[in-house]
N, C-alpha and C. Protein backbone atom coordinates (compact mmCIF):
# COMPACT_ATOMS: atom_id res chain seq x y z
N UNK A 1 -52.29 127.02 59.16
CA UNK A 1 -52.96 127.35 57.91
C UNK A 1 -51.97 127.33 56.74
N UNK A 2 -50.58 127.97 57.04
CA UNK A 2 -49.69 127.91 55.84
C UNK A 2 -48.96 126.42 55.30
N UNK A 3 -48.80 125.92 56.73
CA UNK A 3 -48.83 123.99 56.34
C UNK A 3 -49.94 123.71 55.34
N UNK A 4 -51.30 123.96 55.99
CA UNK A 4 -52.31 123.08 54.83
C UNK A 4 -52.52 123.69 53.97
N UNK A 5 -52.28 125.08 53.83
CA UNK A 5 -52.04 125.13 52.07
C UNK A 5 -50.98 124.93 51.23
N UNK A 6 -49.89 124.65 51.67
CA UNK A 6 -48.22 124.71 50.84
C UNK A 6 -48.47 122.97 50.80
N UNK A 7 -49.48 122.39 51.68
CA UNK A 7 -49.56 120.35 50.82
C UNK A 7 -50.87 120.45 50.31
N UNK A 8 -51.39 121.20 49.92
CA UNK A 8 -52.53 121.21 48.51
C UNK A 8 -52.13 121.97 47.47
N UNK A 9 -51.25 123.12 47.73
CA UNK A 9 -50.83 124.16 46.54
C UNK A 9 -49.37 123.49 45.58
N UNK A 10 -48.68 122.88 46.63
CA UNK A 10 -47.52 121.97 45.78
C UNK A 10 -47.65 121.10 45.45
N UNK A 11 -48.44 119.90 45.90
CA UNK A 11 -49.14 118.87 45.28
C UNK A 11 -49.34 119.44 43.95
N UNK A 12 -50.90 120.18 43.94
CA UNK A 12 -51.38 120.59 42.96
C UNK A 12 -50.64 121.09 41.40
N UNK A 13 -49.59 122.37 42.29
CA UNK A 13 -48.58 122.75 40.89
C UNK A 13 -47.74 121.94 40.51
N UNK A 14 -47.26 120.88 41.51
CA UNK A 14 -46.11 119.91 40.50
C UNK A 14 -47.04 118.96 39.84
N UNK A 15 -48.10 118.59 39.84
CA UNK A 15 -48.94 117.82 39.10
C UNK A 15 -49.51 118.63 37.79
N UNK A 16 -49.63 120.30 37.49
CA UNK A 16 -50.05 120.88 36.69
C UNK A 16 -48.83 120.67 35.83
N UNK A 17 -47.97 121.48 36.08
CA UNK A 17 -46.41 121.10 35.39
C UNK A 17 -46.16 119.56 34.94
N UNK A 18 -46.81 118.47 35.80
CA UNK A 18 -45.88 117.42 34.91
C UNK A 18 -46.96 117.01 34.05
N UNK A 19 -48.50 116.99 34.00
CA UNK A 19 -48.97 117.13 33.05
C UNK A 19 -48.88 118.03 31.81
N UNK A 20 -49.19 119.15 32.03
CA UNK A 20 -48.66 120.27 31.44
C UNK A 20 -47.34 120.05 30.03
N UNK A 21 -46.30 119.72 31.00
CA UNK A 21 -44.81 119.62 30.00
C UNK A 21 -45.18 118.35 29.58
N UNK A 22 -45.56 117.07 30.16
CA UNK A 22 -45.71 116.08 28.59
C UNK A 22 -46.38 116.03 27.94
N UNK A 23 -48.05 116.24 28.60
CA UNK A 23 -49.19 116.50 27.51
C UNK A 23 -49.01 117.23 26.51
N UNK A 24 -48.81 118.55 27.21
CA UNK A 24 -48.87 119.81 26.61
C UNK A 24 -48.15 119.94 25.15
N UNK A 25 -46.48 119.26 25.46
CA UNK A 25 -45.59 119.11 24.44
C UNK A 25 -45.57 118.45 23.24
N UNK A 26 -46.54 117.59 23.60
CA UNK A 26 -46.98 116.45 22.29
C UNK A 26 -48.39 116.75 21.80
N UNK A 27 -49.29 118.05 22.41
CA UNK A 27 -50.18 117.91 21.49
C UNK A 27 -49.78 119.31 20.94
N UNK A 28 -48.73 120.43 21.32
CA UNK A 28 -48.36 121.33 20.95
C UNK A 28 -47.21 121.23 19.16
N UNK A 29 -47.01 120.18 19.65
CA UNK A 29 -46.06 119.27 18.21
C UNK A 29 -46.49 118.46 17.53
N UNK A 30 -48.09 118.36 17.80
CA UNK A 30 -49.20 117.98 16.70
C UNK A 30 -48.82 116.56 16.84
N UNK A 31 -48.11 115.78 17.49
CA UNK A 31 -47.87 114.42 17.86
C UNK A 31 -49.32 113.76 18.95
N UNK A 32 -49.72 112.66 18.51
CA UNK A 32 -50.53 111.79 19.47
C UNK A 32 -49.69 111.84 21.00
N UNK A 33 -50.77 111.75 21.85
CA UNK A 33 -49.65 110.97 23.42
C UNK A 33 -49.21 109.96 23.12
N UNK A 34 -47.81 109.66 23.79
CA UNK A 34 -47.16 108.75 24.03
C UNK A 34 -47.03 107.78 25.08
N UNK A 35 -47.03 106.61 24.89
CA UNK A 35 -47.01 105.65 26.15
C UNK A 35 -45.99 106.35 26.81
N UNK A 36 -45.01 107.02 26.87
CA UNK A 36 -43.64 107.10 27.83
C UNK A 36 -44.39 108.48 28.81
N UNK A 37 -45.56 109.34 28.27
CA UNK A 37 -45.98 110.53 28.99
C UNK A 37 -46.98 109.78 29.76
N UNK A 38 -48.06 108.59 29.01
CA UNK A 38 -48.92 107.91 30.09
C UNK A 38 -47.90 107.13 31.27
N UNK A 39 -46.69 106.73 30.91
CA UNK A 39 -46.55 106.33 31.82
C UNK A 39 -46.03 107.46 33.05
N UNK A 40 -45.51 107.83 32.79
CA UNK A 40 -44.46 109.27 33.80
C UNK A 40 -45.78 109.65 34.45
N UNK A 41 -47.04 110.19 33.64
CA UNK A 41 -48.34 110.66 34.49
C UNK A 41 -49.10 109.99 35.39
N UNK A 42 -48.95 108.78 34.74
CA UNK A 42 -49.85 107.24 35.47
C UNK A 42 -49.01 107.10 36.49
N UNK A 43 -47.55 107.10 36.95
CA UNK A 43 -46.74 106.95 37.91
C UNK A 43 -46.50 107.99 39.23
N UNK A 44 -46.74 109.04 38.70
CA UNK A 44 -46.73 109.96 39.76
C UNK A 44 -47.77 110.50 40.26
N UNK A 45 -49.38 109.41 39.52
CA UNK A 45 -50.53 109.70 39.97
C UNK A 45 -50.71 108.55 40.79
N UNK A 46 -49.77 107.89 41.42
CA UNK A 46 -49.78 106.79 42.22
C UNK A 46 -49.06 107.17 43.42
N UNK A 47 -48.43 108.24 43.36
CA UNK A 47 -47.60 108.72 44.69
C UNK A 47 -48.29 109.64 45.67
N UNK A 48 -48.45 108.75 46.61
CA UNK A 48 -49.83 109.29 47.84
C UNK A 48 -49.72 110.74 48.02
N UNK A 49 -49.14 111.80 47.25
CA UNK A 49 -48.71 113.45 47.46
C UNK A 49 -49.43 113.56 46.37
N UNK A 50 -49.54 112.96 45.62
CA UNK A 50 -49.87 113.51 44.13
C UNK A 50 -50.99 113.37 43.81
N UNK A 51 -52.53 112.94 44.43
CA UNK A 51 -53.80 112.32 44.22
C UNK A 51 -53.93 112.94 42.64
N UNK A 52 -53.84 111.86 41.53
CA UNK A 52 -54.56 112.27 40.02
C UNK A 52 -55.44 111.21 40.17
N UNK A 53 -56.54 111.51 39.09
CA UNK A 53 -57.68 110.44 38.77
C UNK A 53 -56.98 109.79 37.30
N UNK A 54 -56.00 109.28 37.29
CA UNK A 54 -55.07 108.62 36.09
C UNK A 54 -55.67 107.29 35.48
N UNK A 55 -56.75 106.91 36.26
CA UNK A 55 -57.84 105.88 35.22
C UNK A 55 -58.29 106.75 34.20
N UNK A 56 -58.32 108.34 34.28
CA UNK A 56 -59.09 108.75 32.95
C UNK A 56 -58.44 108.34 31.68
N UNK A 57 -57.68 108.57 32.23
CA UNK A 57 -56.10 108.41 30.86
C UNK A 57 -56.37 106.97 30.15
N UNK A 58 -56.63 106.08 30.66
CA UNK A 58 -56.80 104.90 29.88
C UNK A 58 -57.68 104.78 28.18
N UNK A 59 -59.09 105.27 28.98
CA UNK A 59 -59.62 105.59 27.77
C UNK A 59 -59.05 106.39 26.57
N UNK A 60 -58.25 107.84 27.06
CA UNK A 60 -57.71 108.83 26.47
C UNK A 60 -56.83 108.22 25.16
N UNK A 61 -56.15 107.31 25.98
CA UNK A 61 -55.06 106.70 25.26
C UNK A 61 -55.68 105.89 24.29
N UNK A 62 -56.21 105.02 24.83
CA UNK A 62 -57.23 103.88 24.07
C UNK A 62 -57.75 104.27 22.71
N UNK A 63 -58.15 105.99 22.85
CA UNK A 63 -58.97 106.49 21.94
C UNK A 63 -57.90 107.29 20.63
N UNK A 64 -56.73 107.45 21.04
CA UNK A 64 -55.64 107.52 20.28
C UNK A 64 -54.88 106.24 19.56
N UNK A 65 -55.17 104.85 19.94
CA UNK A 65 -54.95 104.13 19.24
C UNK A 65 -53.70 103.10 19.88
N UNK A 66 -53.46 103.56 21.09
CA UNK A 66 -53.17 102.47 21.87
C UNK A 66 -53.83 101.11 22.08
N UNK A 67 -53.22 100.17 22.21
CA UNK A 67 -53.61 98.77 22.46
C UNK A 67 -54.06 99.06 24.23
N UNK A 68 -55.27 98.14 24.48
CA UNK A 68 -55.80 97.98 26.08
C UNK A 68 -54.82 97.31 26.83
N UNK A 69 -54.00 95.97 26.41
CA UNK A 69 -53.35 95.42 26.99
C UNK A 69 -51.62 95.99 26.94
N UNK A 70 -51.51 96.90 25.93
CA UNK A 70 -50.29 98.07 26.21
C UNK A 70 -50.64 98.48 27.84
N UNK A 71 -51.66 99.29 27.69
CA UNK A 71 -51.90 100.00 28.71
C UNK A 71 -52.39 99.73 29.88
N UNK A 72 -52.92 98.48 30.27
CA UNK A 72 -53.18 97.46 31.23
C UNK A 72 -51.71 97.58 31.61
N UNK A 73 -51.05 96.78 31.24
CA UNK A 73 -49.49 96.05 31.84
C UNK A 73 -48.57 97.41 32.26
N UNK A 74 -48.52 98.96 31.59
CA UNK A 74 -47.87 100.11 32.01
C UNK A 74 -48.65 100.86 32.98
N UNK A 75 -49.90 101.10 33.00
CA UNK A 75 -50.66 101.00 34.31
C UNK A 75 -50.36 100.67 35.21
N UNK A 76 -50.41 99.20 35.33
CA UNK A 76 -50.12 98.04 36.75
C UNK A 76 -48.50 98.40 37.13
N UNK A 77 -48.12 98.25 36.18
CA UNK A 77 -46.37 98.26 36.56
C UNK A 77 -46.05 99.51 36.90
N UNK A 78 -47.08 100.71 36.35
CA UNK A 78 -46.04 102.19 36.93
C UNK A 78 -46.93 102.39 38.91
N UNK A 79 -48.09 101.66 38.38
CA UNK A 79 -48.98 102.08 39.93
C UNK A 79 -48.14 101.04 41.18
N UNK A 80 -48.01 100.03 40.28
CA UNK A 80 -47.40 99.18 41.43
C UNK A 80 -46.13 99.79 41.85
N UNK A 81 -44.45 99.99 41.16
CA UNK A 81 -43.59 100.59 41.43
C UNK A 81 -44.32 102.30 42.43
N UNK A 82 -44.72 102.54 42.37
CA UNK A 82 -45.48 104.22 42.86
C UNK A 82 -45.95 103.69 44.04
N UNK A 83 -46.79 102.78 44.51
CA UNK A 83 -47.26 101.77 45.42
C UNK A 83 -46.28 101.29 46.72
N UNK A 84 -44.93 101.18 46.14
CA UNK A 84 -44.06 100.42 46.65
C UNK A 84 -43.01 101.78 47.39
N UNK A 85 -43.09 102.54 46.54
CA UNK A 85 -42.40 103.48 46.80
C UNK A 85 -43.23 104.48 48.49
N UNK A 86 -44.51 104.48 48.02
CA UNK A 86 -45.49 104.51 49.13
C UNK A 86 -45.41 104.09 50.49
N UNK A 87 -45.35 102.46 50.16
CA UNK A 87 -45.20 101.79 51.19
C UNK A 87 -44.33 101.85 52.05
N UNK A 88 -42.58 101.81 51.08
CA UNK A 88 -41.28 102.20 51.83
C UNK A 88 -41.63 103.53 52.83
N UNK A 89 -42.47 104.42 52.64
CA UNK A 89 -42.20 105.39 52.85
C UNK A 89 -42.72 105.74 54.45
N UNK A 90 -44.04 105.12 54.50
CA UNK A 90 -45.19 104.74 55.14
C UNK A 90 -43.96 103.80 56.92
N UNK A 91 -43.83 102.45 55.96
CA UNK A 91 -42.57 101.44 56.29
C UNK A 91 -41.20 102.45 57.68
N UNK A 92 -41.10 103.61 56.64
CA UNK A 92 -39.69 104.16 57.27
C UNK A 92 -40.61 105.63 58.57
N UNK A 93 -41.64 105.74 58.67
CA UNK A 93 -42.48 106.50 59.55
C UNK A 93 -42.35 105.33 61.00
N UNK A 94 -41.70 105.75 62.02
CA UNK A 94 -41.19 105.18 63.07
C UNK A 94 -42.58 105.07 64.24
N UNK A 95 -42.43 104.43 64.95
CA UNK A 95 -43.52 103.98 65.58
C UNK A 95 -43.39 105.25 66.53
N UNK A 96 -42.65 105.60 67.08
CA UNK A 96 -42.91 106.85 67.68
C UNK A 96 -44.20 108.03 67.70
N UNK A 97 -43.45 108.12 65.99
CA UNK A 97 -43.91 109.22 65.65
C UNK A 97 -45.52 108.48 65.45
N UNK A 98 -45.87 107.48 64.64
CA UNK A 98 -47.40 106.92 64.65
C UNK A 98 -47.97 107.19 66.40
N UNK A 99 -47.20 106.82 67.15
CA UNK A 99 -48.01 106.67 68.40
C UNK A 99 -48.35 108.20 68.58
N UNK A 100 -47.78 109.46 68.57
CA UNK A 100 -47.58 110.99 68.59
C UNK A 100 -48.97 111.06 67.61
N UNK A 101 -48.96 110.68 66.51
CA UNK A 101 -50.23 110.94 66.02
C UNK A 101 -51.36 110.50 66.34
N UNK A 102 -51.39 109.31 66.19
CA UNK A 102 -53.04 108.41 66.49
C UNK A 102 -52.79 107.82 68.29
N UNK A 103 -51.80 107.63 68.81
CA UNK A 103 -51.87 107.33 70.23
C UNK A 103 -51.60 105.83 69.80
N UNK A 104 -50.89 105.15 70.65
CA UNK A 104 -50.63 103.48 71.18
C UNK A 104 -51.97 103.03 71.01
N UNK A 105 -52.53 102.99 71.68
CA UNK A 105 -53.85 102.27 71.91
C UNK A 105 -54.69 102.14 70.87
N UNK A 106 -54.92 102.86 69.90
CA UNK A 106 -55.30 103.19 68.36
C UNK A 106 -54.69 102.31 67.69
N UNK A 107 -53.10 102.63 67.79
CA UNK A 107 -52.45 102.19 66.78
C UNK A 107 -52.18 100.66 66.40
N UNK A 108 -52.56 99.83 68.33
CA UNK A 108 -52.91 98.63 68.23
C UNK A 108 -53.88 97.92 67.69
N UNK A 109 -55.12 98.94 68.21
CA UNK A 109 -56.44 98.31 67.66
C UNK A 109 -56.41 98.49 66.31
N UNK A 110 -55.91 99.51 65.46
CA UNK A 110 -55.98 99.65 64.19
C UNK A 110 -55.15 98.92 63.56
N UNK A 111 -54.20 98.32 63.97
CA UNK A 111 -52.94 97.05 63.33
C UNK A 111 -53.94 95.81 63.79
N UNK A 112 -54.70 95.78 64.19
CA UNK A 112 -55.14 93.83 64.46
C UNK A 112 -56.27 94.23 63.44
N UNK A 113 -56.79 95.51 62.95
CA UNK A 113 -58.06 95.51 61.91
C UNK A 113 -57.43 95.39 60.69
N UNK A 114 -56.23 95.80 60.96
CA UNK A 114 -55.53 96.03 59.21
C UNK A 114 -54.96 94.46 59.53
N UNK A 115 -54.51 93.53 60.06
CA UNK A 115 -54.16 92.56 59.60
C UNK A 115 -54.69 91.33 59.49
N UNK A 116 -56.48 91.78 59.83
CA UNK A 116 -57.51 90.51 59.87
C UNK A 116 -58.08 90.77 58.42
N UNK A 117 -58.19 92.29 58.02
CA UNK A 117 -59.12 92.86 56.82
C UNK A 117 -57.95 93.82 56.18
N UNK A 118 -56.72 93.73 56.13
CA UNK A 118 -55.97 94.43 55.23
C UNK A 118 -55.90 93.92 54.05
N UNK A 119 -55.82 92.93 53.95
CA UNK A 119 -55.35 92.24 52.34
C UNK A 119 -56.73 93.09 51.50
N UNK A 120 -58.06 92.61 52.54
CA UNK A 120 -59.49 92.70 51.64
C UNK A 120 -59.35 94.46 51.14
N UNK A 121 -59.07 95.12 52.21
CA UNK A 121 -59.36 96.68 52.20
C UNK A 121 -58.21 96.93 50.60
N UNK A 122 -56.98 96.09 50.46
CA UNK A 122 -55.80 97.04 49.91
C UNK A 122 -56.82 96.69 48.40
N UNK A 123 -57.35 95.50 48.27
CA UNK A 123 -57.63 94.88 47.07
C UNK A 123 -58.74 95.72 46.13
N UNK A 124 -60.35 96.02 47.75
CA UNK A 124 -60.79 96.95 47.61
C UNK A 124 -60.51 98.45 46.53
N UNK A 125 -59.83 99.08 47.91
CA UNK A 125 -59.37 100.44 47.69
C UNK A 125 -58.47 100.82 46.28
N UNK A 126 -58.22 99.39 45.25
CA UNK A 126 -57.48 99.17 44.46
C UNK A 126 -58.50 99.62 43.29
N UNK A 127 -59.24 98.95 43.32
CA UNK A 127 -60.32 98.86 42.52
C UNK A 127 -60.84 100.55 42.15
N UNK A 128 -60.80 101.28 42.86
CA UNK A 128 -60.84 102.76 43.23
C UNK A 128 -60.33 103.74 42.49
N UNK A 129 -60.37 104.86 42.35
CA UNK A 129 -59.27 106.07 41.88
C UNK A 129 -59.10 106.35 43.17
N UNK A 130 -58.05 106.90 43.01
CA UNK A 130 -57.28 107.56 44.33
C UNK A 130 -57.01 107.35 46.15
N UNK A 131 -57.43 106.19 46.22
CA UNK A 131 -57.36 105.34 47.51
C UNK A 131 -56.47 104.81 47.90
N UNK A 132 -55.66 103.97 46.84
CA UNK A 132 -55.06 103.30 46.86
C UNK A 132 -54.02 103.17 47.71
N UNK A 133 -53.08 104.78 46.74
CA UNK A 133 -51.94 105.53 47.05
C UNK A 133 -51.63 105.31 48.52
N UNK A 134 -52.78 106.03 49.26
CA UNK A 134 -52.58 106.57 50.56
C UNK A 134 -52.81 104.96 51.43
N UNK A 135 -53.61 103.72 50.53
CA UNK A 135 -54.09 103.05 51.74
C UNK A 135 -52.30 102.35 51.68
N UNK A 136 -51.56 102.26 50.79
CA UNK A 136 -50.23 101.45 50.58
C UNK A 136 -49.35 102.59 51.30
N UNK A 137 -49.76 103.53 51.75
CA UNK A 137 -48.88 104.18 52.69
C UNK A 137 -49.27 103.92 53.93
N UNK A 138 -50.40 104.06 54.62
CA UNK A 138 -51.10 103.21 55.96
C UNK A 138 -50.26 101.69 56.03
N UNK A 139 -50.27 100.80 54.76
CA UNK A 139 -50.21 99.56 54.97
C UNK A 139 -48.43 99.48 55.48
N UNK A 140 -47.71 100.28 54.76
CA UNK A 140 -46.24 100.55 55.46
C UNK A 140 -46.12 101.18 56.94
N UNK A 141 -47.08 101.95 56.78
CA UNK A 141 -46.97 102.52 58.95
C UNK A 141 -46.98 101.74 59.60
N UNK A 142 -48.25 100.50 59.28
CA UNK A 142 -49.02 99.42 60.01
C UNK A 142 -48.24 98.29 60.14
N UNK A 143 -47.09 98.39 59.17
CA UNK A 143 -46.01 97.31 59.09
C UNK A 143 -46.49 96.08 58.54
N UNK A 144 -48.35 96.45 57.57
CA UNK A 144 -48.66 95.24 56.83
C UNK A 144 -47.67 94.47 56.14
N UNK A 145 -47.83 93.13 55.71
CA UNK A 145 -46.63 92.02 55.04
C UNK A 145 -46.26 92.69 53.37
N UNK A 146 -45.71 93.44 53.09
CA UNK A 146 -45.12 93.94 51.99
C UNK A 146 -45.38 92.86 51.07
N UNK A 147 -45.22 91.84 50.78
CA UNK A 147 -45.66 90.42 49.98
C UNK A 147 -47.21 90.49 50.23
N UNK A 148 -47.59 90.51 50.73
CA UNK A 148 -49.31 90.62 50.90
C UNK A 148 -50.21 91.84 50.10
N UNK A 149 -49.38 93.09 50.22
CA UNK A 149 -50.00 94.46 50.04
C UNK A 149 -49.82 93.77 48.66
N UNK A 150 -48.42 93.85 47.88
CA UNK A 150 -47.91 93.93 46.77
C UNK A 150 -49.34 93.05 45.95
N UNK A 151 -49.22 91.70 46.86
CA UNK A 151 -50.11 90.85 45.89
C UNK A 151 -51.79 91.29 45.70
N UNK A 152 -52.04 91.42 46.89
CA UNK A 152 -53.34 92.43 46.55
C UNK A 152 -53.43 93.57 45.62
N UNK A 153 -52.53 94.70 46.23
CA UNK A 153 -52.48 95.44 44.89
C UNK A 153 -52.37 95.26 43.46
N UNK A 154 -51.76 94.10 43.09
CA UNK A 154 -51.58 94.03 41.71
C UNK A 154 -52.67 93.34 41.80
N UNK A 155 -53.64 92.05 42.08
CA UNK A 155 -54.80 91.85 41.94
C UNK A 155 -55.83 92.92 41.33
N UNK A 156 -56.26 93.95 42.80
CA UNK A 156 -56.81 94.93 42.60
C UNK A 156 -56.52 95.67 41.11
N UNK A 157 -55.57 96.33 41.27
CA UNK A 157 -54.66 97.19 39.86
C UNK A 157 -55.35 96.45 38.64
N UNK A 158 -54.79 95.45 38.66
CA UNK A 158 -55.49 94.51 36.96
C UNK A 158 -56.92 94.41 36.83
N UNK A 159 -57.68 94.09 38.03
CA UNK A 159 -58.79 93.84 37.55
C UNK A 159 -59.55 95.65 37.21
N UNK A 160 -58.75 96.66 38.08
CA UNK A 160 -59.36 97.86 37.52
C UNK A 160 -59.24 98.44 36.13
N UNK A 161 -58.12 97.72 35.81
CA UNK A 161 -57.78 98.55 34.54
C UNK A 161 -58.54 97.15 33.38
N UNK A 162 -58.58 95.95 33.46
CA UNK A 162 -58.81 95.26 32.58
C UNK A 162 -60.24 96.02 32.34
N UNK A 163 -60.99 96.02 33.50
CA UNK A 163 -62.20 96.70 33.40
C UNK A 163 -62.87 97.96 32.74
N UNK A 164 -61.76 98.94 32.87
CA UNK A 164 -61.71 99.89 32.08
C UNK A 164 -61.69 99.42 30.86
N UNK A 165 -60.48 99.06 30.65
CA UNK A 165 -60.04 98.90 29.02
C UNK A 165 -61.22 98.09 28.41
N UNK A 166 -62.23 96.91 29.06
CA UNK A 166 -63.43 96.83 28.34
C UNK A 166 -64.26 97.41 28.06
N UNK A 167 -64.63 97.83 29.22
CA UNK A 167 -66.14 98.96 28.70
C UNK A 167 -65.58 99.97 28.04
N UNK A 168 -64.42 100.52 27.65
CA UNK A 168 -63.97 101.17 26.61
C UNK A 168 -64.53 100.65 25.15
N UNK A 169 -64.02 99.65 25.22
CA UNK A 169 -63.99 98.82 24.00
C UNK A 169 -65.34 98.54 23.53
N UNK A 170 -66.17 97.99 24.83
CA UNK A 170 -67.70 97.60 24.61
C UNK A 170 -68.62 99.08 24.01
N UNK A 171 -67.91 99.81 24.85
CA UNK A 171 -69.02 101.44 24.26
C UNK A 171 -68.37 101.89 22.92
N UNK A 172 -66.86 102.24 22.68
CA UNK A 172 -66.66 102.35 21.32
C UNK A 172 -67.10 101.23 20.21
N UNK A 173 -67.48 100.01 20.33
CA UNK A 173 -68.12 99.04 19.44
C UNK A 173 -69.50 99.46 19.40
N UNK A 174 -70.09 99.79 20.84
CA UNK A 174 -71.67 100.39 20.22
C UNK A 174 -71.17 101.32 19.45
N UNK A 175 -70.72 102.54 19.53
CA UNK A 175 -71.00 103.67 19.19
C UNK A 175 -70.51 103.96 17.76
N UNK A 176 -70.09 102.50 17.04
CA UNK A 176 -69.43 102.67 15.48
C UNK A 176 -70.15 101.97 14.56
């Protein structure tokens, strides 16, 4: 019980705090957000410990007067680096220890599903809030092709955020 609350309660508070100290600081100093706080937030809402819903932020920003394609390209690039970091991590989890969890026999059948339908699932789950993270940590256990994840993910990644950043654009044009 004290395991599963000390990985929802620390998650949680280091994510209050790092929102908190950059948000907090720039609207406390009467300053707009800054791309350098979307990015630091957008980046560590990509690290499979940290589940944020960091697509909200797009609009947020958008609506402060950021450019879409600013925030498209620092998006992709902080989720992807966060992604990668994931993966390594996922990557350095030893087959041992995978077999100790899910069992050999699992872990086979679940590596021939992830490498007939992994590319589709990472591209998927991309498209998503909060999927992602964790599926680019699976895809490192599974020993998916690191060149494969990467390229899916950034697929995925762009087309979520281009998407955003339109219907942003399309509803603030109705609504003026």
């Amino acid at each position: 019980m004290k395991k599963s609350l000390v990985r929802v309660v620390l998650p949680g508070i280091i994510t209050i705090a790092l929102v908190g100290y950059t948000l907090g600081e720039e609207i406390l100093a009467g300053r707009s957000p800054s791309l350098s706080s979307f990015a630091l937030i957008h980046f560590a809402g990509y690290l499979f410990f940290l589940l944020m819903p960091v697509e909200a932020l797009v609009p947020i920003y958008q609506a402060e007067g950021h450019a879409g394609t600013t925030l498209i390209l620092i998006a992709v690039s902080t989720a992807i680096v966060a992604e990668i970091i994931d993966y390594c991590i996922g990557r350095a989890i030893s087959d041992r220890v995978i077999y100790d969890l899910i069992g050999e026999k699992r872990y086979l059948r679940f590596k021939n599903s992830i490498d007939k339908w992994g590319g589709w699932a990472i591209l998927f789950f991309n498209l998503f809030p909060l999927s992602s993270s964790v599926l680019s940590l699976v895809a490192g256990m599974m020993r998916y092709s690191a060149r494969r994840a990467l390229m899916y993910s950034v697929a995925g990644l762009t087309l979520k955020y281009f998407t955003i950043v339109y219907f942003f654009d399309l509803v603030s044009s109705w609504l003026s």
